[in-house]
C-alpha atoms as a PDB file:
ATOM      1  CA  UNK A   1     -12.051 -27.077  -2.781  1.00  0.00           C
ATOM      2  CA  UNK A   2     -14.058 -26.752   0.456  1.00  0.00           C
ATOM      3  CA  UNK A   3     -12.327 -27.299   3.861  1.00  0.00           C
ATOM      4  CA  UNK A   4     -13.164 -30.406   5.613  1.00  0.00           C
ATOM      5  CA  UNK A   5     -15.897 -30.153   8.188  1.00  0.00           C
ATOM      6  CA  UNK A   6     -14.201 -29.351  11.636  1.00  0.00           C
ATOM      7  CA  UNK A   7     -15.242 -31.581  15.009  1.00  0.00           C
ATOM      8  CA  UNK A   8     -17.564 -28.370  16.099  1.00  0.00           C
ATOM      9  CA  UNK A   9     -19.367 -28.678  12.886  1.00  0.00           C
ATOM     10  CA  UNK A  10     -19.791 -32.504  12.350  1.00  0.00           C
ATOM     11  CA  UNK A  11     -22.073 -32.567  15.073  1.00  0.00           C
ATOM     12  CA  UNK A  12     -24.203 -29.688  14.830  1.00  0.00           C
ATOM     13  CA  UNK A  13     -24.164 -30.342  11.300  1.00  0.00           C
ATOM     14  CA  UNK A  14     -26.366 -33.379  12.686  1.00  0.00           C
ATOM     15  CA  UNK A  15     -27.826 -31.839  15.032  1.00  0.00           C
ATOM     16  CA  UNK A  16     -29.526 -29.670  12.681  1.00  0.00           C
ATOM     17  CA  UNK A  17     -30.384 -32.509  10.342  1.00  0.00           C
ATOM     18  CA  UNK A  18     -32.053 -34.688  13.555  1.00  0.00           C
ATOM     19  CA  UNK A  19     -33.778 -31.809  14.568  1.00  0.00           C
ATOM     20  CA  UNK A  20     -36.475 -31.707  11.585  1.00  0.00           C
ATOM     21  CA  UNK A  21     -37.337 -35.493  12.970  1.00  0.00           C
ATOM     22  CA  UNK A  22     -37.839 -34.307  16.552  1.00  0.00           C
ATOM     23  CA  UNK A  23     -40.195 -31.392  15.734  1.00  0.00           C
ATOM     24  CA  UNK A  24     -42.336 -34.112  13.379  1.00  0.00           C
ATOM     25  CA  UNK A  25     -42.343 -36.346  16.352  1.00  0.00           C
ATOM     26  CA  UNK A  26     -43.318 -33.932  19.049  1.00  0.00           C
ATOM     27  CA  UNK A  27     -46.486 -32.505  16.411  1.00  0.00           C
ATOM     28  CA  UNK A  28     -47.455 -35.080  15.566  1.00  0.00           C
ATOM     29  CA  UNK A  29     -46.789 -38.205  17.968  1.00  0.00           C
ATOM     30  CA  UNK A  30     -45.595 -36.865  21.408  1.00  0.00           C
ATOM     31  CA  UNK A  31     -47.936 -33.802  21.451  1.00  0.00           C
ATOM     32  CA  UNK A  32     -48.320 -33.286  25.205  1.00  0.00           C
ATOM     33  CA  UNK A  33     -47.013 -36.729  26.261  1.00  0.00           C
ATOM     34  CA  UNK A  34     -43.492 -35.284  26.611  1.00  0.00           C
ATOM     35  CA  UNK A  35     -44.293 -32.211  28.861  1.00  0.00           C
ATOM     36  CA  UNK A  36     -46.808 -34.142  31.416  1.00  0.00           C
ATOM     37  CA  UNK A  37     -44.144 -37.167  31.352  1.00  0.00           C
ATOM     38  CA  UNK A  38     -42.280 -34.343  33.742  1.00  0.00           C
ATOM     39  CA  UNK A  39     -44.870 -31.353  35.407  1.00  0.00           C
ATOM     40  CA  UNK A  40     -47.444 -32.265  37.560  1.00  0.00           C
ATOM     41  CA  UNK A  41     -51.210 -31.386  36.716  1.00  0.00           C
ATOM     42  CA  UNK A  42     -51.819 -30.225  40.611  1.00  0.00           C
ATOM     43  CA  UNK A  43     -54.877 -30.269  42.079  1.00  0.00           C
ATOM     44  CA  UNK A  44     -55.072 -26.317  42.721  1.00  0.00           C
ATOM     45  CA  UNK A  45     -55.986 -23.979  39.964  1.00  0.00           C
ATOM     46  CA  UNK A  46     -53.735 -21.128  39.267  1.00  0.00           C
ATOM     47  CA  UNK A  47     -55.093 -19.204  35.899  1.00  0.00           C
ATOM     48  CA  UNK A  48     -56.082 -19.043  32.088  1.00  0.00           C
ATOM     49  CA  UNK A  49     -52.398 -18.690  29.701  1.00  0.00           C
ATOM     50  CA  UNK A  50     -52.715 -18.875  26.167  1.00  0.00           C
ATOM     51  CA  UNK A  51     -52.522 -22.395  24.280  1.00  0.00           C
ATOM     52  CA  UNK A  52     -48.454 -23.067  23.365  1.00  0.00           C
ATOM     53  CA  UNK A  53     -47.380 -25.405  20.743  1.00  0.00           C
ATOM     54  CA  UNK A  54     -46.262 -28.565  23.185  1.00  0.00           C
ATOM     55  CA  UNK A  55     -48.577 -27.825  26.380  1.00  0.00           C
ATOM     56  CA  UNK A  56     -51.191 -30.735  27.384  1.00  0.00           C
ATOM     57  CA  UNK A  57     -54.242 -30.361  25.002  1.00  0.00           C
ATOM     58  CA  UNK A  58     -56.293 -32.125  28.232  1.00  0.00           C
ATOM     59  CA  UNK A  59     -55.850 -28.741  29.906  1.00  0.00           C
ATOM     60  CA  UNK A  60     -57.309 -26.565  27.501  1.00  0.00           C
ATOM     61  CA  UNK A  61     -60.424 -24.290  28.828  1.00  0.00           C
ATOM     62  CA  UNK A  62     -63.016 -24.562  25.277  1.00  0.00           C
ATOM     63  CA  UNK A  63     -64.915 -21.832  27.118  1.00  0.00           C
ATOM     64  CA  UNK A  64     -62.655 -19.147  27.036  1.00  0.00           C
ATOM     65  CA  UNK A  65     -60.924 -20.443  23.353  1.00  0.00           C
ATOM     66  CA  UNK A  66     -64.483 -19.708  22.074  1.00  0.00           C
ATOM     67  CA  UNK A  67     -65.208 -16.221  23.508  1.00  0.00           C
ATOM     68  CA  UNK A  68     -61.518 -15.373  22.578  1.00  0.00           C
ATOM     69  CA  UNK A  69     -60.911 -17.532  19.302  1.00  0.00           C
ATOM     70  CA  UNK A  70     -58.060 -18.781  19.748  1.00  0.00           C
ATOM     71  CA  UNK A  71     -56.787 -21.510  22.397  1.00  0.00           C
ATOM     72  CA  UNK A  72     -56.333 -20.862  25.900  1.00  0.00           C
ATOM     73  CA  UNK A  73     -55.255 -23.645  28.670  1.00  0.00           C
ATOM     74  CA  UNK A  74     -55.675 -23.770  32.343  1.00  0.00           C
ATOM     75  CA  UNK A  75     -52.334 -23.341  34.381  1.00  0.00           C
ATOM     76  CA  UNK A  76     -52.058 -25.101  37.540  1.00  0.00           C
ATOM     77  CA  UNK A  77     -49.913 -23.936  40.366  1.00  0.00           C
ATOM     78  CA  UNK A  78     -47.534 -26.843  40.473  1.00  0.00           C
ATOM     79  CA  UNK A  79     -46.308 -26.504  37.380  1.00  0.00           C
ATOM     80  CA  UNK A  80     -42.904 -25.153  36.922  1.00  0.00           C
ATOM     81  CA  UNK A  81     -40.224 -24.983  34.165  1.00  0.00           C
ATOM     82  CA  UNK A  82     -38.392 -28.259  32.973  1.00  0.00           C
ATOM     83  CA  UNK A  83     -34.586 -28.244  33.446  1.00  0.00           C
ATOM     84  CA  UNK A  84     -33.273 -31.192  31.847  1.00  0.00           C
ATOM     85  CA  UNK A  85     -29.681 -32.551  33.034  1.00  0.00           C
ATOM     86  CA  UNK A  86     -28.279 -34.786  30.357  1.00  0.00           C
ATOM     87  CA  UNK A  87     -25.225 -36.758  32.457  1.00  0.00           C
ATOM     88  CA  UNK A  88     -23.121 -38.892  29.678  1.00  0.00           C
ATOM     89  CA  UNK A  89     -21.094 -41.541  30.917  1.00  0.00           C
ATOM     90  CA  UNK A  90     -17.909 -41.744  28.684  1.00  0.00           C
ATOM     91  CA  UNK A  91     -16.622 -45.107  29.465  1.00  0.00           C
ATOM     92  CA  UNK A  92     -13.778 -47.383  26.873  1.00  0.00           C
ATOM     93  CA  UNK A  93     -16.563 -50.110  26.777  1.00  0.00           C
ATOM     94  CA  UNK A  94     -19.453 -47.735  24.659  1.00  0.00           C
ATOM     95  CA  UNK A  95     -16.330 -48.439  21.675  1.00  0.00           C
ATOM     96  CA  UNK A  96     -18.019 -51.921  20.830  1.00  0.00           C
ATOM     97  CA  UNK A  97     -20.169 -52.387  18.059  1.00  0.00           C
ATOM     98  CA  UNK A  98     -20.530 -55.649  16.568  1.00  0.00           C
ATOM     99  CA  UNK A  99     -22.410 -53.798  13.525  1.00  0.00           C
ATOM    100  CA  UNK A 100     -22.470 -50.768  11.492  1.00  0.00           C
ATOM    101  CA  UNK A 101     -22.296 -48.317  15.075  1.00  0.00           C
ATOM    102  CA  UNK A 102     -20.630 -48.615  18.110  1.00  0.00           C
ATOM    103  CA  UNK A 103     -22.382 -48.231  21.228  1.00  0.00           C
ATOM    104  CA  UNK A 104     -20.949 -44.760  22.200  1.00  0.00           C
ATOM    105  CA  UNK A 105     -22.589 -43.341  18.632  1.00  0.00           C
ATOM    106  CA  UNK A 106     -25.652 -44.448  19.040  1.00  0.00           C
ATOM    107  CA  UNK A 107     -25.622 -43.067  22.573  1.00  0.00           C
ATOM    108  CA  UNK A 108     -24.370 -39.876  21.609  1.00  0.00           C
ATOM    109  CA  UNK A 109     -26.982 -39.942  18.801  1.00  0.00           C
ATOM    110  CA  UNK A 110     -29.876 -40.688  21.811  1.00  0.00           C
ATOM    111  CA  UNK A 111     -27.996 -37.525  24.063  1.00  0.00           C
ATOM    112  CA  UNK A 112     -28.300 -35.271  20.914  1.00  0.00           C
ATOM    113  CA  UNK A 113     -31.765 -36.036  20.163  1.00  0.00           C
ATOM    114  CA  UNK A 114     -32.786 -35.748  24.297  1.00  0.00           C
ATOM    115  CA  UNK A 115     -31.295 -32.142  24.433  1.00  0.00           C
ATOM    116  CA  UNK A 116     -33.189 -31.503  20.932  1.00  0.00           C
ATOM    117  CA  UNK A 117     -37.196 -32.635  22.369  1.00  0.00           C
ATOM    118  CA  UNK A 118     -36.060 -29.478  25.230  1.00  0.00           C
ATOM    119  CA  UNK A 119     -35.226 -27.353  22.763  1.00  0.00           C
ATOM    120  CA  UNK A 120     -38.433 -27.886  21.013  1.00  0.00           C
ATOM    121  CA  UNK A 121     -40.324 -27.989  23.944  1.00  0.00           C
ATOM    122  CA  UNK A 122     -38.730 -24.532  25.219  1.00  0.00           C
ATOM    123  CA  UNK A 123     -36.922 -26.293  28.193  1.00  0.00           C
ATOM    124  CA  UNK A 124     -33.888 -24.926  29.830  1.00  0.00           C
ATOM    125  CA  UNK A 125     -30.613 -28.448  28.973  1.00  0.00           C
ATOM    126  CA  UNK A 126     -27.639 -28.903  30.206  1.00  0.00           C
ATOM    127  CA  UNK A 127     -25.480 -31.419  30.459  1.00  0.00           C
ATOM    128  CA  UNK A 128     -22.459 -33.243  32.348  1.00  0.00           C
ATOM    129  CA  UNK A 129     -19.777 -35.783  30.070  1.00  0.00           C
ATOM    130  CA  UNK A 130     -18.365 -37.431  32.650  1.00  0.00           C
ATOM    131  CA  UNK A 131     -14.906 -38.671  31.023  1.00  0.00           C
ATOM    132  CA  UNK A 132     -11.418 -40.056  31.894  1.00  0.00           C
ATOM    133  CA  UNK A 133      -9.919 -36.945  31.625  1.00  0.00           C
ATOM    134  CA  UNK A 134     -12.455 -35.024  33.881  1.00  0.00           C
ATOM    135  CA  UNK A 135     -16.002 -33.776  34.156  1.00  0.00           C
ATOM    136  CA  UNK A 136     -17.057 -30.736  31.783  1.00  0.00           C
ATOM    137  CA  UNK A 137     -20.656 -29.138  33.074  1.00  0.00           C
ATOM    138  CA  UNK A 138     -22.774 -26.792  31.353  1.00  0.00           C
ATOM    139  CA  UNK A 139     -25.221 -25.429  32.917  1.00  0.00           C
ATOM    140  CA  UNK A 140     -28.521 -25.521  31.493  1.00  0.00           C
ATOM    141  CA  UNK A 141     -29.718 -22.664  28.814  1.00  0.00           C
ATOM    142  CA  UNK A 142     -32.952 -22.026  26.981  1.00  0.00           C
ATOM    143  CA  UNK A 143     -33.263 -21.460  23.386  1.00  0.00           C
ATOM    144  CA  UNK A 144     -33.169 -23.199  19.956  1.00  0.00           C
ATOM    145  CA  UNK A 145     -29.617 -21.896  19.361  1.00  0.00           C
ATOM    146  CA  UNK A 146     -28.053 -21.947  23.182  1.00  0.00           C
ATOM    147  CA  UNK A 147     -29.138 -25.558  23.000  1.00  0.00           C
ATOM    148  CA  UNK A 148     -28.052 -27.217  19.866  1.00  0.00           C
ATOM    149  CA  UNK A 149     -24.133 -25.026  20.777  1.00  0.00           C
ATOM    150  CA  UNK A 150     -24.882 -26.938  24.285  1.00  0.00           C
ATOM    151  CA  UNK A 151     -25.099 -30.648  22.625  1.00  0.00           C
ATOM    152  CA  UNK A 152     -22.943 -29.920  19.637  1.00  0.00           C
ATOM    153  CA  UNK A 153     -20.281 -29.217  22.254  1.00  0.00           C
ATOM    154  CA  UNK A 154     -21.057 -32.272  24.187  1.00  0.00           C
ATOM    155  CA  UNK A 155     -21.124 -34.410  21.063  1.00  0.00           C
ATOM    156  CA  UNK A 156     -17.579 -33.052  19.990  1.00  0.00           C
ATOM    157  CA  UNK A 157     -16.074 -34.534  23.221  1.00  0.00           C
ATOM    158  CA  UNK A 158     -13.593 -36.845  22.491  1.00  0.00           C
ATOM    159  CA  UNK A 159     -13.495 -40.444  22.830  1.00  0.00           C
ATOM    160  CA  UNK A 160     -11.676 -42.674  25.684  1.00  0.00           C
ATOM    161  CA  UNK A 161      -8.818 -44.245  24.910  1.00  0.00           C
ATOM    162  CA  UNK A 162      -9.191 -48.366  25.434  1.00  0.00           C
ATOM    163  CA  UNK A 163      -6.962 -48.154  28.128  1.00  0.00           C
ATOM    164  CA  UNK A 164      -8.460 -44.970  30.027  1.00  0.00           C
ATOM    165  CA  UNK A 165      -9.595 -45.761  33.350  1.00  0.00           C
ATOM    166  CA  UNK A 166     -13.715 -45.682  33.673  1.00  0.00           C
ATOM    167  CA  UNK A 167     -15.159 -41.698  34.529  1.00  0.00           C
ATOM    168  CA  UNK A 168     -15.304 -40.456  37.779  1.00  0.00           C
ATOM    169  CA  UNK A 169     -19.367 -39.274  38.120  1.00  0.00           C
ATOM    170  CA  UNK A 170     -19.756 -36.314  39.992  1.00  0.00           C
ATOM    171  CA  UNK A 171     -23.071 -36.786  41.749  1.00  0.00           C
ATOM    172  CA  UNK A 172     -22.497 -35.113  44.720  1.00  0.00           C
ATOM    173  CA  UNK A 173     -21.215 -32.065  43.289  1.00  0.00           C
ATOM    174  CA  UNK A 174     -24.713 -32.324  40.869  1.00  0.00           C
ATOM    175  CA  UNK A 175     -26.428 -32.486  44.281  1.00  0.00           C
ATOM    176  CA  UNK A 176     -24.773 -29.118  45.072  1.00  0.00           C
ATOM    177  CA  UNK A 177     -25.170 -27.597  41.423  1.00  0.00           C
ATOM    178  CA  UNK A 178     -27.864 -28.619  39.800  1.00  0.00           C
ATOM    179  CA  UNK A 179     -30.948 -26.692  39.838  1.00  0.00           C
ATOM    180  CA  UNK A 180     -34.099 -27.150  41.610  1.00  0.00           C
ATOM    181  CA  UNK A 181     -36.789 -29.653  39.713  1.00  0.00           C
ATOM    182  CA  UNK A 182     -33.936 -30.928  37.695  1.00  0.00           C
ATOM    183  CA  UNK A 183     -34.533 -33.857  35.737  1.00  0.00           C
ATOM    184  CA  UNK A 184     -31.191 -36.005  35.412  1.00  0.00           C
ATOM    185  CA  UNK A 185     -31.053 -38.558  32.526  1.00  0.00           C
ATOM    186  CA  UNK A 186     -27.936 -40.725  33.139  1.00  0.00           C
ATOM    187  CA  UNK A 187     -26.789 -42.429  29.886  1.00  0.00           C
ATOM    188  CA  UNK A 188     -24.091 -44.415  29.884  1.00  0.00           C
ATOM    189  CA  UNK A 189     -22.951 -48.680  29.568  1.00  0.00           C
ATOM    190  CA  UNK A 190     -24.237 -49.564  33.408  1.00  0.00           C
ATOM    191  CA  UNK A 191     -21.822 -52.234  33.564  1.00  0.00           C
ATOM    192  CA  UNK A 192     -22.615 -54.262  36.969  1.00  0.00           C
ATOM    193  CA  UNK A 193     -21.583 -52.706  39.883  1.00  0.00           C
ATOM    194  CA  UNK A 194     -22.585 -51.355  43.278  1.00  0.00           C
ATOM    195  CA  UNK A 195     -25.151 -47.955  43.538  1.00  0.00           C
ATOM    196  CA  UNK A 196     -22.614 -45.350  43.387  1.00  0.00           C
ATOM    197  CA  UNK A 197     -21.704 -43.216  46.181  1.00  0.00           C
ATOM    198  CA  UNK A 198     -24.395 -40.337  46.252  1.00  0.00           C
ATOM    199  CA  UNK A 199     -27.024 -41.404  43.934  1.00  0.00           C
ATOM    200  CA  UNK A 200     -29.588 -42.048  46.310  1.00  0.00           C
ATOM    201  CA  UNK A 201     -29.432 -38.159  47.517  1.00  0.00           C
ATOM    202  CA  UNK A 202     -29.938 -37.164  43.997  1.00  0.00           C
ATOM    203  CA  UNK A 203     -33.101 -39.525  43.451  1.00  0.00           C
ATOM    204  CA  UNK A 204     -34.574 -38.387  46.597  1.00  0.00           C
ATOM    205  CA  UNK A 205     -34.403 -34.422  45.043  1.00  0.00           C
ATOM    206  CA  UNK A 206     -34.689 -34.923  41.613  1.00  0.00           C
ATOM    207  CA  UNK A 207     -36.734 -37.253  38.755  1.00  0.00           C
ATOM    208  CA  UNK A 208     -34.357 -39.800  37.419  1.00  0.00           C
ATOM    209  CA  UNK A 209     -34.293 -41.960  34.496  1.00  0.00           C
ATOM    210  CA  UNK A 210     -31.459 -43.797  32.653  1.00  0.00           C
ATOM    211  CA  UNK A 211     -30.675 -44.192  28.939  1.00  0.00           C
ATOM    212  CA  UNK A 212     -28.351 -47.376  27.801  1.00  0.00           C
ATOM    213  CA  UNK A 213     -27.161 -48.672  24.116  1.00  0.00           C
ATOM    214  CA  UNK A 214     -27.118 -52.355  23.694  1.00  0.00           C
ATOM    215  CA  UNK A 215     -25.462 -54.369  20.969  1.00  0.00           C
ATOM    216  CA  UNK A 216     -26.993 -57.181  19.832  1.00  0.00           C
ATOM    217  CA  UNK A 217     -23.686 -59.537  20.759  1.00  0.00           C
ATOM    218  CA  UNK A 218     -24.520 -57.993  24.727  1.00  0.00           C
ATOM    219  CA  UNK A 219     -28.277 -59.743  24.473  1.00  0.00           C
ATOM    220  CA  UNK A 220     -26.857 -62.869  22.911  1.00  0.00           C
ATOM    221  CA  UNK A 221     -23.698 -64.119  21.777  1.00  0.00           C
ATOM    222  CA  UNK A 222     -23.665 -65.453  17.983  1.00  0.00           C
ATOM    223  CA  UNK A 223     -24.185 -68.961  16.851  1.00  0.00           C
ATOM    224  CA  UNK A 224     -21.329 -70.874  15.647  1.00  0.00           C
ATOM    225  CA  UNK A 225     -18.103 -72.211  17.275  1.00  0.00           C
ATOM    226  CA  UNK A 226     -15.779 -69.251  17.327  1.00  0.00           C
ATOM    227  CA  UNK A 227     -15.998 -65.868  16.169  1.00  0.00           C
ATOM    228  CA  UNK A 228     -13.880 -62.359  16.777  1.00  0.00           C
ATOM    229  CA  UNK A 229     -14.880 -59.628  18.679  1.00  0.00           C
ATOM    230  CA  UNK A 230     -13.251 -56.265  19.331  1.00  0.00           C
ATOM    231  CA  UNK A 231     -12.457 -56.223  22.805  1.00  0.00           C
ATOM    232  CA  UNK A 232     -12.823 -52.159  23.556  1.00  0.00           C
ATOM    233  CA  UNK A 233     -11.003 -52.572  27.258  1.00  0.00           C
ATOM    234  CA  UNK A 234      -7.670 -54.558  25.532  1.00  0.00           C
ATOM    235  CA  UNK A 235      -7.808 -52.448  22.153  1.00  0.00           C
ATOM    236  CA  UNK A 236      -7.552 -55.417  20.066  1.00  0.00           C
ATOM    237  CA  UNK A 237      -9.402 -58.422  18.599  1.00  0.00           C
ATOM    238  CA  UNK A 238     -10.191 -61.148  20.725  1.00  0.00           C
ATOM    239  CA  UNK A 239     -11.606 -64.799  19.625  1.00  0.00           C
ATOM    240  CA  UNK A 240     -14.446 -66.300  21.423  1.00  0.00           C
ATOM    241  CA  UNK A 241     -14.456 -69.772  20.951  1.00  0.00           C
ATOM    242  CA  UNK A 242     -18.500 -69.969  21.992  1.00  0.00           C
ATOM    243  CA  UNK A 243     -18.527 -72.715  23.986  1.00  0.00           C
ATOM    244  CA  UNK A 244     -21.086 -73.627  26.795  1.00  0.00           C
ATOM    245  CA  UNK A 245     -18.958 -72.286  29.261  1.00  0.00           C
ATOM    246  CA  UNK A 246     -18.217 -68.865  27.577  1.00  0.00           C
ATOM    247  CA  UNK A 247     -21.981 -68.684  26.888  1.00  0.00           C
ATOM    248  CA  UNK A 248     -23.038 -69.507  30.538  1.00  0.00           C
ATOM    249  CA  UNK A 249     -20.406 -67.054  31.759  1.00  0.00           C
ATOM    250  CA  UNK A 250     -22.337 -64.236  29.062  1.00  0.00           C
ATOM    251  CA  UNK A 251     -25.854 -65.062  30.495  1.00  0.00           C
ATOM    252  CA  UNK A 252     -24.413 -64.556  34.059  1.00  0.00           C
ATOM    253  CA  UNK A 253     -23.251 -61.455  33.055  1.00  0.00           C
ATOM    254  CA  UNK A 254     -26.386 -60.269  31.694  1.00  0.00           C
ATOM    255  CA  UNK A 255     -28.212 -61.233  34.623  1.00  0.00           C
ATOM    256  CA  UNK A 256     -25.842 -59.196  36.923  1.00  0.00           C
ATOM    257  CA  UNK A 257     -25.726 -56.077  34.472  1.00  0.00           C
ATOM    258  CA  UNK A 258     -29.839 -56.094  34.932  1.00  0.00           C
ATOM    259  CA  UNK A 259     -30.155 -56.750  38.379  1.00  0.00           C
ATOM    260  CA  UNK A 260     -27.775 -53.925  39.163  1.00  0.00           C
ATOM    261  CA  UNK A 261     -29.473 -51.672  36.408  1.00  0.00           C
ATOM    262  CA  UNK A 262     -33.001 -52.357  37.925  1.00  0.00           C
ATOM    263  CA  UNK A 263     -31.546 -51.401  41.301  1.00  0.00           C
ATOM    264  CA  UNK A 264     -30.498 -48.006  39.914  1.00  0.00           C
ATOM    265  CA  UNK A 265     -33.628 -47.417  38.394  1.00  0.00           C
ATOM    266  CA  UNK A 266     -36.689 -49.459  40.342  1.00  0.00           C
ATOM    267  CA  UNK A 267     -39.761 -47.850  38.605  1.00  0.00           C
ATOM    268  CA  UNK A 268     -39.682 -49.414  35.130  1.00  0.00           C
ATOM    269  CA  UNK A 269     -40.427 -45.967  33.592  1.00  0.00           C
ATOM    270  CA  UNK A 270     -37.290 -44.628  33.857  1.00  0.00           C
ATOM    271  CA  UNK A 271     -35.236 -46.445  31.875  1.00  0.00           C
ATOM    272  CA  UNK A 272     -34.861 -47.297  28.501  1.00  0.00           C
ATOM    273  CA  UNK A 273     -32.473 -49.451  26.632  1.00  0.00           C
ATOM    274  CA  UNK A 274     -32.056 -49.427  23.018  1.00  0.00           C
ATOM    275  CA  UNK A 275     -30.261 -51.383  20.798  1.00  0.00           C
ATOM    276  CA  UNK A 276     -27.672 -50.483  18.452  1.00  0.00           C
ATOM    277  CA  UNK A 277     -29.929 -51.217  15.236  1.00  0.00           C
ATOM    278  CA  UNK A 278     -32.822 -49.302  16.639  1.00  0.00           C
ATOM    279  CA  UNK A 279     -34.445 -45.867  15.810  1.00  0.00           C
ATOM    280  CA  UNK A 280     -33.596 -44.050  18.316  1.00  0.00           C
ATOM    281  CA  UNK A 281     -36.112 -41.583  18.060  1.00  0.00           C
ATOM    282  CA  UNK A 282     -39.035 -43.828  17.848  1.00  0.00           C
ATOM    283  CA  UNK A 283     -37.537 -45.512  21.559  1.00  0.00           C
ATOM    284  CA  UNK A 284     -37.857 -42.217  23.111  1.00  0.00           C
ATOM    285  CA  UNK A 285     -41.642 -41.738  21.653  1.00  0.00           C
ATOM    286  CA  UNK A 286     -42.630 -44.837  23.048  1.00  0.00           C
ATOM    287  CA  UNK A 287     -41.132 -44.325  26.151  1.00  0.00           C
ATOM    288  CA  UNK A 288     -42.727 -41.028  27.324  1.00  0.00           C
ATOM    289  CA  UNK A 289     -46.173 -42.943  25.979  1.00  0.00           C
ATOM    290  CA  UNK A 290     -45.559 -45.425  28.002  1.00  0.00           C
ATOM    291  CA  UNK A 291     -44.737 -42.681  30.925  1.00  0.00           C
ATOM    292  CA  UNK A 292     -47.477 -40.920  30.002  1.00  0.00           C
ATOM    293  CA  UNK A 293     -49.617 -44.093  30.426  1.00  0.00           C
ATOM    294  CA  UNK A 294     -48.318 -45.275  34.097  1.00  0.00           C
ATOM    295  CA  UNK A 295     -49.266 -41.864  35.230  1.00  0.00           C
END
């Protein structure tokens, strides 16, 4: 009888089965949307490089692809090397789910398939999990199989406990660490609350963008008069009666949660919220589109 899968394994295990479904969306729907979503096309020209699977097709020189046959781009001198920073918010409140996921699966499900689009694009990831019980950091690596160790390692973290205190985030030590040109995708549950203490010295040197999981329950409460819910923060079911107060209380709520969430991210571009029962991967094609697009 074969041993059970171990933690390790479960999540490279799907790792490797999302990453088929990342390479068929970068060929054939992201093509060079992802890359110039993050590197700048500067003004100055730097030199001829041969064509790579994933660079901008708008940049290729047809002069010199003819008299060589095969593709050749032109390089501009602003380019430089992607270094994606994956920070992952651990918080108790990712456990609801009012469906078939909770909130913290899908989001490690979006985290998983982030790190994959750098492997493919040949991108140096790393990431921070930012739990109860501490920060773990890895630094960012490049490669197919440095990568998918890197996320199957931050997808094996373990789970808050309901009554764990919220993370700590560690910006100001990311300020220190990180590398240059880093670009820092924060996902977590952005509950409402104040801009946290150092995040405006990390968007000032560094892109950032933020990644959130919404249940359906979080963009409107359920008709009918009552209903149960699992309350992640108390560990246990609740009952929500649904009346007008508990549903005018909810839509205040919502309105604070986006307000504060807009604040942490002003340029509509960087952020992205998906819901629960959404394809995850088809939420991050049409948001580098749409960043491709604003540009």
């Amino acid at each position: 009888m074969p041993a059970e899968p171990t933690a390790a394994q479960s999540p490279l295990a799907m790792l490797r089965q999302l990453e088929w479904r990342v390479r068929h969306a970068v060929e054939n729907m992201l093509s060079g949307e992802y890359r110039s979503t993050f590197r700048g096309r500067g003004m100055e020209f730097d030199q001829v490089v041969r064509y790579e699977f994933g660079d901008d097709v708008r940049d290729i020189d047809w002069n010199v692809t003819a008299r060589l046959g095969e593709p050749y781009r032109k390089k501009f001198v602003e380019e430089r090397e992607v270094t994606l920073l994956v920070v992952l918010e651990d918080s108790p409140s990712l456990h609801f789910g009012s469906g078939a996921q909770t909130k913290r699966e899908a989001l490690m499900e979006l985290a998983g398939l982030v790190m994959l689009l750098g492997a493919v694009n040949r991108d140096r990831v790393g990431f921070v999990h930012a739990g109860s019980g501490g920060n773990l950091f890895r630094e960012p690596v490049r490669g197919r199989g440095a990568i998918l160790h890197a996320a199957a390692t931050l997808l094996a973290r373990p789970a808050p406990a309901p009554t764990d205190p919220a993370p700590v985030m560690p910006w100001r030590f990311l300020a220190r660490a990180a590398p240059k040109h880093s670009v820092f995708l924060w996902l977590g549950d952005f509950p409402p609350r104040i801009e946290p203490e150092g995040w405006a010295v990390l968007q000032r040197r560094y892109q950032t963008m933020g990644f959130r999981v919404d249940d359906p329950w979080e963009r409107a409460l359920p008709s009918g008069e009552s209903f149960a819910a699992y309350d992640p923060a108390a560990g246990r079911l609740v009952t929500l009666e649904g009346s007008a107060a508990e549903r005018e209380a909810h839509a205040a709520w919502r309105a604070e949660r986006e307000a504060a969430w807009r604040a942490l991210f002003p340029d509509a571009q960087s952020r992205l919220v998906v819901g629960t029962g959404e394809n995850r991967l088809d939420a991050l094609v049409r948001f580098f589109h749409a960043r491709m697009r604003a540009r």
